[in-house]
N, C-alpha and C. Protein backbone atom coordinates (compact mmCIF):
# COMPACT_ATOMS: atom_id res chain seq x y z
N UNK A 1 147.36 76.50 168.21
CA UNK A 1 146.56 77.20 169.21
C UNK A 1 147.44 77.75 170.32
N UNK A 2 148.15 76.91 170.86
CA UNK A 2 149.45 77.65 171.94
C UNK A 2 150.16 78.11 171.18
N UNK A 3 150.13 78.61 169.95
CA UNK A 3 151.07 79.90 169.65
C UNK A 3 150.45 81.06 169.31
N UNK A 4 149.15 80.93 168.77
CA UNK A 4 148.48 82.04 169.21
C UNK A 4 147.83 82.42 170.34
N UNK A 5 147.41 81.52 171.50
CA UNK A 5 147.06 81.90 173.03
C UNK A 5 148.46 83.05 173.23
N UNK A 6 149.71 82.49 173.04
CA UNK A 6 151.03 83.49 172.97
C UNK A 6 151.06 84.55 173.01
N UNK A 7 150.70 84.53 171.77
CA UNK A 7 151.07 85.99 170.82
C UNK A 7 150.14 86.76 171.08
N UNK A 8 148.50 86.26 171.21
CA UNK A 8 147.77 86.91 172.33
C UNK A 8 148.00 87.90 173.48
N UNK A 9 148.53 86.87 174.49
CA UNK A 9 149.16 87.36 175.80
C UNK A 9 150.15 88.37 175.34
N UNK A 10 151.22 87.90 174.90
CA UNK A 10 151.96 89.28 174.73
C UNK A 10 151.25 90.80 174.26
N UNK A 11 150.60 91.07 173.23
CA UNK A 11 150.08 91.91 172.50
C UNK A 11 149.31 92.49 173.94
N UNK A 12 148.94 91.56 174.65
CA UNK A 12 147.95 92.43 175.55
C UNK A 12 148.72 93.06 176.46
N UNK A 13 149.82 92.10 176.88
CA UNK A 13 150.98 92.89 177.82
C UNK A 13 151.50 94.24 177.49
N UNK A 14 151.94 94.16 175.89
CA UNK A 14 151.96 95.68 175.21
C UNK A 14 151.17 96.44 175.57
N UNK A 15 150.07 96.43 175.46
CA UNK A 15 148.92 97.71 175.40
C UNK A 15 149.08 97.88 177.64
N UNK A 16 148.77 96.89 178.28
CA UNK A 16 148.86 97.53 179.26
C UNK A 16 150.65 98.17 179.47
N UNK A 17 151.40 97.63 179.05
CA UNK A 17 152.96 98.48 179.45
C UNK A 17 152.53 99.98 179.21
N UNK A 18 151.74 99.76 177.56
CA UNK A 18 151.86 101.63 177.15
C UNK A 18 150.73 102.41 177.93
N UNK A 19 149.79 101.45 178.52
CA UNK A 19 148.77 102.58 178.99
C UNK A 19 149.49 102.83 180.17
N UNK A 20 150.26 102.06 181.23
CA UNK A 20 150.94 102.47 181.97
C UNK A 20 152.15 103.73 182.53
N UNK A 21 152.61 102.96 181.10
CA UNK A 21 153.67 104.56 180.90
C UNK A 21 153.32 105.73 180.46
N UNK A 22 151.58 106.09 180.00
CA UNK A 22 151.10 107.69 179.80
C UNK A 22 151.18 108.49 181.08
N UNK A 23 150.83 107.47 182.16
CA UNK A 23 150.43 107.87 183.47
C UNK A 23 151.47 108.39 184.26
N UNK A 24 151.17 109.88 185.47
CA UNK A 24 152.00 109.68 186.26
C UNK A 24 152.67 111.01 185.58
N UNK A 25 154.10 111.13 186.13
CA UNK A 25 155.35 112.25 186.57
C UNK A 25 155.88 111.26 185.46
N UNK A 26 156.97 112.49 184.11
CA UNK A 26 157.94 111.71 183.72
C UNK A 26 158.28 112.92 182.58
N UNK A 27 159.64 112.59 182.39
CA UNK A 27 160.19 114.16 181.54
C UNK A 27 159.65 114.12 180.19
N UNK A 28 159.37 115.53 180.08
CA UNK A 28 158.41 115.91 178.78
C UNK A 28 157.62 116.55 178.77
N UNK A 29 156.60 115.63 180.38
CA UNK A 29 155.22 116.17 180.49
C UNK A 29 155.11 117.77 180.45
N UNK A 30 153.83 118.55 180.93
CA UNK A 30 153.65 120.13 181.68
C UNK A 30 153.21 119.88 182.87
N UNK A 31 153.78 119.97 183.28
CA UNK A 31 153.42 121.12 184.63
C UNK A 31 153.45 121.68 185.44
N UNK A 32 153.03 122.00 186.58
CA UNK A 32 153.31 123.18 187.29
C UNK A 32 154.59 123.83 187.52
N UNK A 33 155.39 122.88 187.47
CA UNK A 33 156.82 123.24 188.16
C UNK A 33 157.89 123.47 187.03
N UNK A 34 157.57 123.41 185.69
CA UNK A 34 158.45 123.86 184.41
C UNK A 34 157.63 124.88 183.69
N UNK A 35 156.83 125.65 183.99
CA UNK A 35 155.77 126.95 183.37
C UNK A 35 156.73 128.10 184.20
N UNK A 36 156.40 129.05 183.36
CA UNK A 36 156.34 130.23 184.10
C UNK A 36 154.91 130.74 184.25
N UNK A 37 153.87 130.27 184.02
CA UNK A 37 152.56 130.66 184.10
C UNK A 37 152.00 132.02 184.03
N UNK A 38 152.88 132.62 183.47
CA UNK A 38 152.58 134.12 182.89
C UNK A 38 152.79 134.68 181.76
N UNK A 39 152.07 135.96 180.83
CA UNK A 39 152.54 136.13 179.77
C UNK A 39 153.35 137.27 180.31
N UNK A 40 155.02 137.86 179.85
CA UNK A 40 155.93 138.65 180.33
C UNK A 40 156.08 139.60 179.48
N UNK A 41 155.71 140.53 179.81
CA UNK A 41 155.74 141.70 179.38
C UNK A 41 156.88 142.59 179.95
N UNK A 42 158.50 143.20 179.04
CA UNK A 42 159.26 144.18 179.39
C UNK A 42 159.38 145.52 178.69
N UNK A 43 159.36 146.64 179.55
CA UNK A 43 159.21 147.78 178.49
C UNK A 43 160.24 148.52 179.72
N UNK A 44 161.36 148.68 178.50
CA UNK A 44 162.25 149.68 179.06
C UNK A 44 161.88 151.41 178.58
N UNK A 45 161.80 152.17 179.48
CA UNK A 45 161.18 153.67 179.41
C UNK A 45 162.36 154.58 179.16
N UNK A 46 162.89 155.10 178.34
CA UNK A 46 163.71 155.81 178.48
C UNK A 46 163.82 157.71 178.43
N UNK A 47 163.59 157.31 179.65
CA UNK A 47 162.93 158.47 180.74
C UNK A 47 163.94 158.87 181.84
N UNK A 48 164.02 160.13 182.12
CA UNK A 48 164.66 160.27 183.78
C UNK A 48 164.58 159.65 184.63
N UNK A 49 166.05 159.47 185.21
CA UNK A 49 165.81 159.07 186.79
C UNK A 49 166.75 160.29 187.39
N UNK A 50 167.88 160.36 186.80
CA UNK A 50 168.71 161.66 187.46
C UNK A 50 167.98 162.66 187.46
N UNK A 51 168.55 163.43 187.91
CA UNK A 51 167.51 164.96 187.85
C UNK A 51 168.61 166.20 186.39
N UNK A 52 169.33 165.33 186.35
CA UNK A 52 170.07 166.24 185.00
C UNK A 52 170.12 165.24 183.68
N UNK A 53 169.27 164.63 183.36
CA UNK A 53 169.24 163.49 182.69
C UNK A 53 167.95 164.16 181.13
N UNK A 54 168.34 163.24 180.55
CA UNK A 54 167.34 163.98 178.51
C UNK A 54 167.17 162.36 178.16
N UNK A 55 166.49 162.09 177.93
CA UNK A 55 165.96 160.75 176.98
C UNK A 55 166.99 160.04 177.27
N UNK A 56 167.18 159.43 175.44
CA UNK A 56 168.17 158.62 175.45
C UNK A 56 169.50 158.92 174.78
N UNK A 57 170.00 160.40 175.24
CA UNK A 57 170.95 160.59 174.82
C UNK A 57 172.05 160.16 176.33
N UNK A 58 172.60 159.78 175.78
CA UNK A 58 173.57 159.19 177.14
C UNK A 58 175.40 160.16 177.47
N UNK A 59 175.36 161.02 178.17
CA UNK A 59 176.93 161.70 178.13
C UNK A 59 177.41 161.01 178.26
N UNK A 60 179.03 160.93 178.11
CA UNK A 60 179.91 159.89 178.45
C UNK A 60 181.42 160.99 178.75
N UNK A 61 180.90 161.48 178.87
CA UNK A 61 182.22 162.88 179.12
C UNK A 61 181.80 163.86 180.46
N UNK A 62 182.70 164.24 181.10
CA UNK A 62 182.48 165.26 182.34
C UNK A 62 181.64 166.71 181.92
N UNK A 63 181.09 167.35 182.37
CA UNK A 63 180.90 169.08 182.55
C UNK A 63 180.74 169.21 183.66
N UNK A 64 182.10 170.08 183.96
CA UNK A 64 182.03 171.22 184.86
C UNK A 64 180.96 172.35 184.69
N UNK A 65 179.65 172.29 185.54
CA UNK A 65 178.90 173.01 185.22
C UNK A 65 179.36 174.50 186.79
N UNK A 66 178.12 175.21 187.09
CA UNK A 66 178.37 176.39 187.99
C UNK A 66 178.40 175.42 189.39
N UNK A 67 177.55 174.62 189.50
CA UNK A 67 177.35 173.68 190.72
C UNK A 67 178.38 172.62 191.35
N UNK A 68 179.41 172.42 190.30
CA UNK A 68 180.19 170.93 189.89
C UNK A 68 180.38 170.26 188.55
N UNK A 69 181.79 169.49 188.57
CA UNK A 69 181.33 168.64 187.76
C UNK A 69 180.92 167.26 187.77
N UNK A 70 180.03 167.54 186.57
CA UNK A 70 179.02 166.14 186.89
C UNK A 70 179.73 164.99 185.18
N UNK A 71 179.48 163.82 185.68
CA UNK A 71 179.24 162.35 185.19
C UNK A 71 178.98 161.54 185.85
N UNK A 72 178.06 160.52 185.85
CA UNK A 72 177.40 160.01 186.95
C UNK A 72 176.92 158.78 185.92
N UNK A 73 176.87 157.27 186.70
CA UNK A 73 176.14 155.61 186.33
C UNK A 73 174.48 156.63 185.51
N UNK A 74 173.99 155.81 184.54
CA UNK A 74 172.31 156.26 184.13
C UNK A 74 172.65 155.02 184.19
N UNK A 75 170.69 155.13 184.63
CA UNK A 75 169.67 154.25 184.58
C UNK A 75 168.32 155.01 183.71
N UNK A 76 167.72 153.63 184.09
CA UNK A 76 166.35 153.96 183.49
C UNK A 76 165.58 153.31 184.07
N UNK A 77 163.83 153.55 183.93
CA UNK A 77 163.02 152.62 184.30
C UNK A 77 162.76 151.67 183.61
N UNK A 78 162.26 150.60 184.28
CA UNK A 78 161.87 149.35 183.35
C UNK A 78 160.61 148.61 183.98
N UNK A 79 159.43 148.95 183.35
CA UNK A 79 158.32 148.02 183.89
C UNK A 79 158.12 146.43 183.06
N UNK A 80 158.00 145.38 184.07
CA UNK A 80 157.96 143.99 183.94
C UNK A 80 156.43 144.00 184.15
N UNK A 81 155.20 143.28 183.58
CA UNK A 81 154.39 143.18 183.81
C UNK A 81 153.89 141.93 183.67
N UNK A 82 153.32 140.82 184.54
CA UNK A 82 152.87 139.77 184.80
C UNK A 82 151.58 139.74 184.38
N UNK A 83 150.62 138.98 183.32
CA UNK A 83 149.62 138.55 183.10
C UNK A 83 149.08 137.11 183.75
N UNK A 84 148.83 136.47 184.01
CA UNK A 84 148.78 135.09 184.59
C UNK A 84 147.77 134.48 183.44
N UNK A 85 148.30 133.37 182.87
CA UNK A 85 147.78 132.75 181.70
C UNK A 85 146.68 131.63 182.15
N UNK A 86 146.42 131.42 183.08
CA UNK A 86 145.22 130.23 184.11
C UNK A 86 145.17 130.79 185.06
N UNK A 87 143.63 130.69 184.61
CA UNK A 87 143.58 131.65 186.05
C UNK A 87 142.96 130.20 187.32
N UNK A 88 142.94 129.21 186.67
CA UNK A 88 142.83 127.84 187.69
C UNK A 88 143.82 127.78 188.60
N UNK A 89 145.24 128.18 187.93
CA UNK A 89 146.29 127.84 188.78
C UNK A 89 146.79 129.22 189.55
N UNK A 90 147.42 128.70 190.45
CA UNK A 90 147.85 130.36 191.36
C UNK A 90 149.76 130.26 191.43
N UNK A 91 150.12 130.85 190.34
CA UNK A 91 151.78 130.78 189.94
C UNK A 91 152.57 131.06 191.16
N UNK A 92 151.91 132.17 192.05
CA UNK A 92 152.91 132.56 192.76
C UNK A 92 153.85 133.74 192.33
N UNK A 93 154.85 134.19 192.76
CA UNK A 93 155.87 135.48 192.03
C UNK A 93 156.44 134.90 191.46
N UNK A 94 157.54 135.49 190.58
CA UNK A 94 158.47 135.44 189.94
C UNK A 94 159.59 136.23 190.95
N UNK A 95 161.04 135.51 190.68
CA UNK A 95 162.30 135.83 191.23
C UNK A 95 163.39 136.60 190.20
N UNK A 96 163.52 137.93 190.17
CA UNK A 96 164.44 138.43 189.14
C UNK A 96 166.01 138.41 189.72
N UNK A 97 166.74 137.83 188.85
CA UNK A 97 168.21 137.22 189.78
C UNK A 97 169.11 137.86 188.93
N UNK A 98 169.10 137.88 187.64
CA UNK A 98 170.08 139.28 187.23
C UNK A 98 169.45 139.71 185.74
N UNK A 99 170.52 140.79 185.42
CA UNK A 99 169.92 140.91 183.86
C UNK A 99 171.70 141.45 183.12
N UNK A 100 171.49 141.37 182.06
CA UNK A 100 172.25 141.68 180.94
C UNK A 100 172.43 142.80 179.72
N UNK A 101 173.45 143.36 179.63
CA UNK A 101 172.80 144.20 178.53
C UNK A 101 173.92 143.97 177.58
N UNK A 102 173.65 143.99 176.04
CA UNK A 102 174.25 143.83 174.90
C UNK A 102 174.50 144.85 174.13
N UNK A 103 175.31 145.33 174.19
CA UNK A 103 175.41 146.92 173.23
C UNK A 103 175.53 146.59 171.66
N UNK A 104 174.95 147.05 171.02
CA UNK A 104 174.84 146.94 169.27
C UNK A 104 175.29 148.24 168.84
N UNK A 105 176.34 148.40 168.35
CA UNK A 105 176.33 149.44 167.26
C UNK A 105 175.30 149.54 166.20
N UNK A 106 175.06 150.68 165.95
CA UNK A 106 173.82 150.91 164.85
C UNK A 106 174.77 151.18 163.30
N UNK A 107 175.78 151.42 163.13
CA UNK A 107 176.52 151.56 162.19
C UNK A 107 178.24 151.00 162.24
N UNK A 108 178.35 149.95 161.69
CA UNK A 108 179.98 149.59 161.52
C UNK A 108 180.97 150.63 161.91
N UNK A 109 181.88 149.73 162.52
CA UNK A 109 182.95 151.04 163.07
C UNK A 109 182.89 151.36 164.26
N UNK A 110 181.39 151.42 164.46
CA UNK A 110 181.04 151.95 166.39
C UNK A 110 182.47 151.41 167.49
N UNK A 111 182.93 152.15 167.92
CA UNK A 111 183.23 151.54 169.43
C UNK A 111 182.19 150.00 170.12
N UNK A 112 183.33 149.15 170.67
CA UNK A 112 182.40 148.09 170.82
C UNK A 112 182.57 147.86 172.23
N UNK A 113 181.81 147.77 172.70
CA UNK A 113 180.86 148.05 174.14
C UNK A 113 181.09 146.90 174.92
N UNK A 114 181.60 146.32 175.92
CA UNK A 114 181.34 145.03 176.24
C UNK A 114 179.85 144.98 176.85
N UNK A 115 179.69 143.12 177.06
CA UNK A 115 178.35 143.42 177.82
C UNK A 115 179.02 143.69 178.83
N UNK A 116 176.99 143.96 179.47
CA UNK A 116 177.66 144.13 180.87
C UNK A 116 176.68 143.34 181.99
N UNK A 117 177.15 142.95 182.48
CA UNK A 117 176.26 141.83 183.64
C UNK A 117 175.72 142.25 185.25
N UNK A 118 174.79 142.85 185.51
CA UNK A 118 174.08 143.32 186.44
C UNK A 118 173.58 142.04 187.65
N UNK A 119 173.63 141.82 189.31
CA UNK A 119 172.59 140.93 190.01
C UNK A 119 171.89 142.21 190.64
N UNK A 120 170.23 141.78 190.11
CA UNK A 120 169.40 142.67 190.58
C UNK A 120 168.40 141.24 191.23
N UNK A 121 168.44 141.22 192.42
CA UNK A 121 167.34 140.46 192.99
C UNK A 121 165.90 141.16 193.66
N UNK A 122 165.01 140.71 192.96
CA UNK A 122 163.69 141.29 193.23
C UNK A 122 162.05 140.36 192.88
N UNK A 123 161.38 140.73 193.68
CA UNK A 123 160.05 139.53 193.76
C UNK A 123 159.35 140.18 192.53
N UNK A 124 158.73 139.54 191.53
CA UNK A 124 158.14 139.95 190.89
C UNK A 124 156.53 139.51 190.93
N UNK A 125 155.70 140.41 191.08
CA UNK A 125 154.12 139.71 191.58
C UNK A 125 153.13 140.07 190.39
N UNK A 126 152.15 139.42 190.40
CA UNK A 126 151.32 139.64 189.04
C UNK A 126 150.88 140.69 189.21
N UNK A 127 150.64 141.59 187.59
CA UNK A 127 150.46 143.30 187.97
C UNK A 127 151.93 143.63 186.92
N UNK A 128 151.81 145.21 187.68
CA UNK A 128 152.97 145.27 186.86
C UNK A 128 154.07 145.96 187.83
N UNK A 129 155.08 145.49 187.46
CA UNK A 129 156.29 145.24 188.42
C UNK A 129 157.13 146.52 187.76
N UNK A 130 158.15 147.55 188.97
CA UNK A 130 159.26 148.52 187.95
C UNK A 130 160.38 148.54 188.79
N UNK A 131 161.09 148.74 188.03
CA UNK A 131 162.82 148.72 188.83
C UNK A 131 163.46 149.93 187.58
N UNK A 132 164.23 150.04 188.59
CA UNK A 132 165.40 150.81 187.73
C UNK A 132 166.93 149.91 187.22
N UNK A 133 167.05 150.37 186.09
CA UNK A 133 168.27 149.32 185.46
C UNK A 133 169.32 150.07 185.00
N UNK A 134 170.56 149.66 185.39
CA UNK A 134 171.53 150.32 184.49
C UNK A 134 171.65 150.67 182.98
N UNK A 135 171.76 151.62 182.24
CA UNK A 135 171.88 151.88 180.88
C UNK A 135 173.13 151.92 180.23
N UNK A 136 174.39 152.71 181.16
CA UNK A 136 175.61 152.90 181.22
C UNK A 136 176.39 152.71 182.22
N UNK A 137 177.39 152.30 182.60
CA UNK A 137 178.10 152.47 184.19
C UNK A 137 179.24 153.33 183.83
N UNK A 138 179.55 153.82 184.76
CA UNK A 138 181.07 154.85 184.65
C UNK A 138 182.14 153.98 183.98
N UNK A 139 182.22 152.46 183.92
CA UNK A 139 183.56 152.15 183.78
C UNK A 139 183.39 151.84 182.07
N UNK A 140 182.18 151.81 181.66
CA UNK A 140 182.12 151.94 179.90
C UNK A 140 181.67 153.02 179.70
N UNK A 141 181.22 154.24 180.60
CA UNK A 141 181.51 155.50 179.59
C UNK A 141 182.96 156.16 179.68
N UNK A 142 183.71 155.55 181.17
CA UNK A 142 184.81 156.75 180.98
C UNK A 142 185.62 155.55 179.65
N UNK A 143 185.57 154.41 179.47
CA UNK A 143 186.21 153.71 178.31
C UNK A 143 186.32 154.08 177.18
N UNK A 144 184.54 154.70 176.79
CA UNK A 144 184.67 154.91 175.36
C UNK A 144 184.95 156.32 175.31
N UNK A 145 184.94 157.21 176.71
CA UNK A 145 184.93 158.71 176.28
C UNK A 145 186.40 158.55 175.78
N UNK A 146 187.51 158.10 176.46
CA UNK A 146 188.92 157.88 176.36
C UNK A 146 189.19 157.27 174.66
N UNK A 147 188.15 156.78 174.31
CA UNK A 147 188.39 156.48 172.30
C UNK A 147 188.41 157.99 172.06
N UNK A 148 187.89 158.74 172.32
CA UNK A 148 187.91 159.91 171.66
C UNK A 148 188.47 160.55 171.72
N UNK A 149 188.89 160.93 173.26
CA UNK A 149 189.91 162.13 173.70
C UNK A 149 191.48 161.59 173.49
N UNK A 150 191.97 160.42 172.69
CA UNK A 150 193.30 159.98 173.09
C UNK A 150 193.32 160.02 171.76
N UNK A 151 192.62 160.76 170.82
CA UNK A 151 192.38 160.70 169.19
C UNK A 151 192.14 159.16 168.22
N UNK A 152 191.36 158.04 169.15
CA UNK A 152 191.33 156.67 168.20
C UNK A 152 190.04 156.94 167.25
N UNK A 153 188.99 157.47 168.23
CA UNK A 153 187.82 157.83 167.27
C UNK A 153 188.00 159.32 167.06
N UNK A 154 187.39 159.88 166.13
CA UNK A 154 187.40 161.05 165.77
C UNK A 154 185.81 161.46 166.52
N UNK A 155 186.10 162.85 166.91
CA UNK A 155 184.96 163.23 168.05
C UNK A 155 183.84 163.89 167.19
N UNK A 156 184.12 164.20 165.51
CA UNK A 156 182.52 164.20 164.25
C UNK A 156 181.49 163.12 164.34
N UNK A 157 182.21 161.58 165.25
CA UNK A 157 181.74 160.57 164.91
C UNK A 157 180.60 160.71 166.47
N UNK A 158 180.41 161.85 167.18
CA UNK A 158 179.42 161.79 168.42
C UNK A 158 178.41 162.37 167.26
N UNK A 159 177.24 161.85 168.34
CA UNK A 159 177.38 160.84 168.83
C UNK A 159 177.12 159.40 168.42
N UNK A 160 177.31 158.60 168.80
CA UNK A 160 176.87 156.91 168.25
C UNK A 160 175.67 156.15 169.10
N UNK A 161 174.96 155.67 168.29
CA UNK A 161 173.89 155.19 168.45
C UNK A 161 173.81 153.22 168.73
N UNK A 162 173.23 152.70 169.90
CA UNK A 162 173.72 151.59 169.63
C UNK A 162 171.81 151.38 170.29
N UNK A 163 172.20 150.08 170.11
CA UNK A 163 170.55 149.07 170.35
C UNK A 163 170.84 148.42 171.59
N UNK A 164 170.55 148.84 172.72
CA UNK A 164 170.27 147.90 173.82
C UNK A 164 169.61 146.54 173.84
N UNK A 165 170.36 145.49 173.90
CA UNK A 165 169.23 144.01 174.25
C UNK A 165 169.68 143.80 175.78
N UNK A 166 168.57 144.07 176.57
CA UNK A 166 168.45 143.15 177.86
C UNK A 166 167.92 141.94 178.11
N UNK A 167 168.62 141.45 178.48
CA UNK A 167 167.95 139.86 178.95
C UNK A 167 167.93 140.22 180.16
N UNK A 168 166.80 139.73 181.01
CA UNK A 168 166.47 139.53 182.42
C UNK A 168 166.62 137.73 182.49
N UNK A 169 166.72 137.10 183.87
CA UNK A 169 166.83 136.19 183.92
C UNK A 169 166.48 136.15 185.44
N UNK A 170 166.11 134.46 186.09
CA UNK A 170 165.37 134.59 187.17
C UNK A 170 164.68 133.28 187.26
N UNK A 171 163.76 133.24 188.26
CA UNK A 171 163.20 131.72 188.78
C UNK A 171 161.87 131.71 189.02
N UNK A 172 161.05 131.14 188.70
CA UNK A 172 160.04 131.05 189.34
C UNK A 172 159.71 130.41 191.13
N UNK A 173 158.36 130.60 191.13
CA UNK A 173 158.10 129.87 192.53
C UNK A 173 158.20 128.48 193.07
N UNK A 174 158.54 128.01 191.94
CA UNK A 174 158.69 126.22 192.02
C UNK A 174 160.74 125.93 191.62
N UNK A 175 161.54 127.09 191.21
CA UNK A 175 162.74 126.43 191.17
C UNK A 175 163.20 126.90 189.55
N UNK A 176 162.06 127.23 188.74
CA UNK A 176 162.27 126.64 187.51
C UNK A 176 163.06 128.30 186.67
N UNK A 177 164.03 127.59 185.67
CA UNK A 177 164.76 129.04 185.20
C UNK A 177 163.71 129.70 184.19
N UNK A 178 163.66 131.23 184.11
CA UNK A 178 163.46 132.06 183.36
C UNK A 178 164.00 133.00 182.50
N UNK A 179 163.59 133.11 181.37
CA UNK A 179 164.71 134.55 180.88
C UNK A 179 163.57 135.49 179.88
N UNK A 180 163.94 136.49 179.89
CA UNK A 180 162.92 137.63 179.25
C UNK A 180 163.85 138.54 178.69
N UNK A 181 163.41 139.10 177.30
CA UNK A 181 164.30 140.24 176.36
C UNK A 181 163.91 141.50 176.46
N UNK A 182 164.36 142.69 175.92
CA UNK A 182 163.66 143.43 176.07
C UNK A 182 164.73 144.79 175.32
N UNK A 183 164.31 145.38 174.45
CA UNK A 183 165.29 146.47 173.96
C UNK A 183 165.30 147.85 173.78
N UNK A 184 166.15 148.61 173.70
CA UNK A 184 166.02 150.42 173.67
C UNK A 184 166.97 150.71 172.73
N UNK A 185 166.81 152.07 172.10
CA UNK A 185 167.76 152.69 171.73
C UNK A 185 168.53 153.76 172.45
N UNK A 186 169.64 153.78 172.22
CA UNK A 186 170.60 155.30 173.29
C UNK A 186 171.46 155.68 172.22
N UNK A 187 171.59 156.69 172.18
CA UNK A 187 172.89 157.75 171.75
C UNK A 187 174.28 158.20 172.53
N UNK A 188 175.43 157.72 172.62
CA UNK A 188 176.00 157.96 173.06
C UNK A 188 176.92 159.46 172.96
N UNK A 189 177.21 160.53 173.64
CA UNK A 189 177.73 161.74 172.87
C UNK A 189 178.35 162.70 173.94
N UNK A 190 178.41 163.76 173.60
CA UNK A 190 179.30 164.58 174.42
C UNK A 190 178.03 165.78 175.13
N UNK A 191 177.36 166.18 175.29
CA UNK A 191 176.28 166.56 175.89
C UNK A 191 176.41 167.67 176.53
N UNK A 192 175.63 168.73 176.95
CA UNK A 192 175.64 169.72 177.84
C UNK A 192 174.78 169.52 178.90
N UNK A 193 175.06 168.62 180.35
CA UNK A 193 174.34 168.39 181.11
C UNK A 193 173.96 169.62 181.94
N UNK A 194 174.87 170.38 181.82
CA UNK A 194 174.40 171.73 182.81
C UNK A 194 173.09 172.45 182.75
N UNK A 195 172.20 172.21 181.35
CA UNK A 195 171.45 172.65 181.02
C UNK A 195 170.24 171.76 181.04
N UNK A 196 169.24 172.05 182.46
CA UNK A 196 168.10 170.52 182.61
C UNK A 196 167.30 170.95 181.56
N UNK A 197 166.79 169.52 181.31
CA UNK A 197 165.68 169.35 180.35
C UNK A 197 164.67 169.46 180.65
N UNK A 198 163.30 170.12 179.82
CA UNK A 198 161.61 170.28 180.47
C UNK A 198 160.90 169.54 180.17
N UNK A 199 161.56 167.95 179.34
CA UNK A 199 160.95 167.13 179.13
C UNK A 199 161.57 165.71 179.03
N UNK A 200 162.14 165.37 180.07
CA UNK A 200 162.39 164.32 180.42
C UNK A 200 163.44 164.01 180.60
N UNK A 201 164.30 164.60 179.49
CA UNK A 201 166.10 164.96 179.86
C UNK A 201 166.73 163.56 179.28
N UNK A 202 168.34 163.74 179.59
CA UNK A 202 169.55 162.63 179.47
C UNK A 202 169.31 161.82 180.18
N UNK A 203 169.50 160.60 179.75
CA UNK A 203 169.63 159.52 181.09
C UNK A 203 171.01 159.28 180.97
C-alpha cells in the first residue's frame, strides 16, 4: 500500500509539472512579438523614373546626345503592400532597413554581376507602401560596359538579360527581423538614350 500511495503521488506530481509548463511565455510559443502580422506583398514596376529612361532595358554605356552626355544610377518603383492578417490585433508599421539585389544571368557566359547591397530606411504602414530602388548603379554598369569595350565580351553578345532577386529586409514594431523577395527582369545593352520613349522608356 505505501508503494502505491507513492507511485500515486508521483504520477500526480507529473501531470501538475506538465500542466504547468503549457502555461505562460516560453520559446516556441506565437506571439505578438515574433509575427510580422501581415501578408507582404512586393511588386517591382519596371517603369520610369528618369525622364530618358524605356522599361527594362538598362544602358550601361554613355551617349553624347545634342543636350549632353548622359549615363546616370536607374531605379525603379517598387510597391510593398501590407495586408494585416487579424484584424483583433493592431501590428503597428513595419521598418524597411535595407534591401539586396542578386543579378542572374539568363544564359551561361553572362558577365557576372556582383550583388549589390542598398540601406534604405523607411516606415512601412498598412496599405500600400512605394519607394524607389536601385536597378543598376554606375559602378556595375561602367564595370560591365568596360567587358565589352576592352574586347573580353564581344559587343553581338548586347544585350544580356539577367533576373533580378531582391530581398528586402527590416523589423517590425516589436524588434522582430523580417525579410521579403521579390523579382524583375532587365536587359542590359548599349541603347540610344537620346531618343525619349512614349511609353515608359529605359530605366
Amino acid at each position: 500500500m505505501a508503494y502505491k500511495a507513492r507511485l500515486a503521488l508521483f504520477l500526480g506530481f507529473l501531470v501538475l509539472l506538465s500542466s504547468l509548463s503549457g502555461c505562460g511565455g516560453g520559446g516556441g510559443g506565437s506571439s505578438i512579438s515574433d509575427k510580422v502580422w501581415y501578408n507582404v506583398n512586393i511588386s517591382v514596376k519596371m517603369d520610369a523614373v528618369n525622364p530618358r529612361s524605356c522599361r527594362a532595358n538598362v544602358d550601361a554605356f554613355a551617349n553624347t546626345c545634342d543636350d549632353g552626355t548622359f549615363l546616370i544610377e536607374h531605379f525603379t518603383p517598387v510597391t510593398i503592400s501590407l495586408t494585416r492578417i487579424d484584424n483583433k490585433v493592431d501590428p503597428g508599421p513595419l521598418y524597411l532597413e535595407r534591401y539586396t539585389i542578386t543579378y542572374l544571368p539568363l544564359n551561361p557566359g553572362s558577365p557576372i554581376i556582383p550583388t549589390l547591397n542598398v540601406f534604405h530606411t523607411q516606415q512601412l504602414n498598412e496599405g500600400v507602401n512605394t519607394l524607389n530602388v536601385t536597378v543598376m548603379d554606375m559602378q556595375r554598369k561602367t564595370a560591365f560596359a568596360n567587358l565589352f569595350l576592352t574586347g573580353q565580351q564581344p559587343m553581338s553578345a548586347l544585350p544580356v538579360g539577367y533576373t533580378l532577386i531582391y530581398v528586402f529586409y527590416g523589423r517590425n514594431s516589436y524588434g522582430q527581423e523580417w525579410k521579403h523577395e521579390a523579382h524583375a527582369t532587365i536587359f542590359i545593352g548599349q541603347y540610344n538614350e537620346c531618343v525619349e520613349c512614349s511609353t515608359g522608356g529605359r530605366i
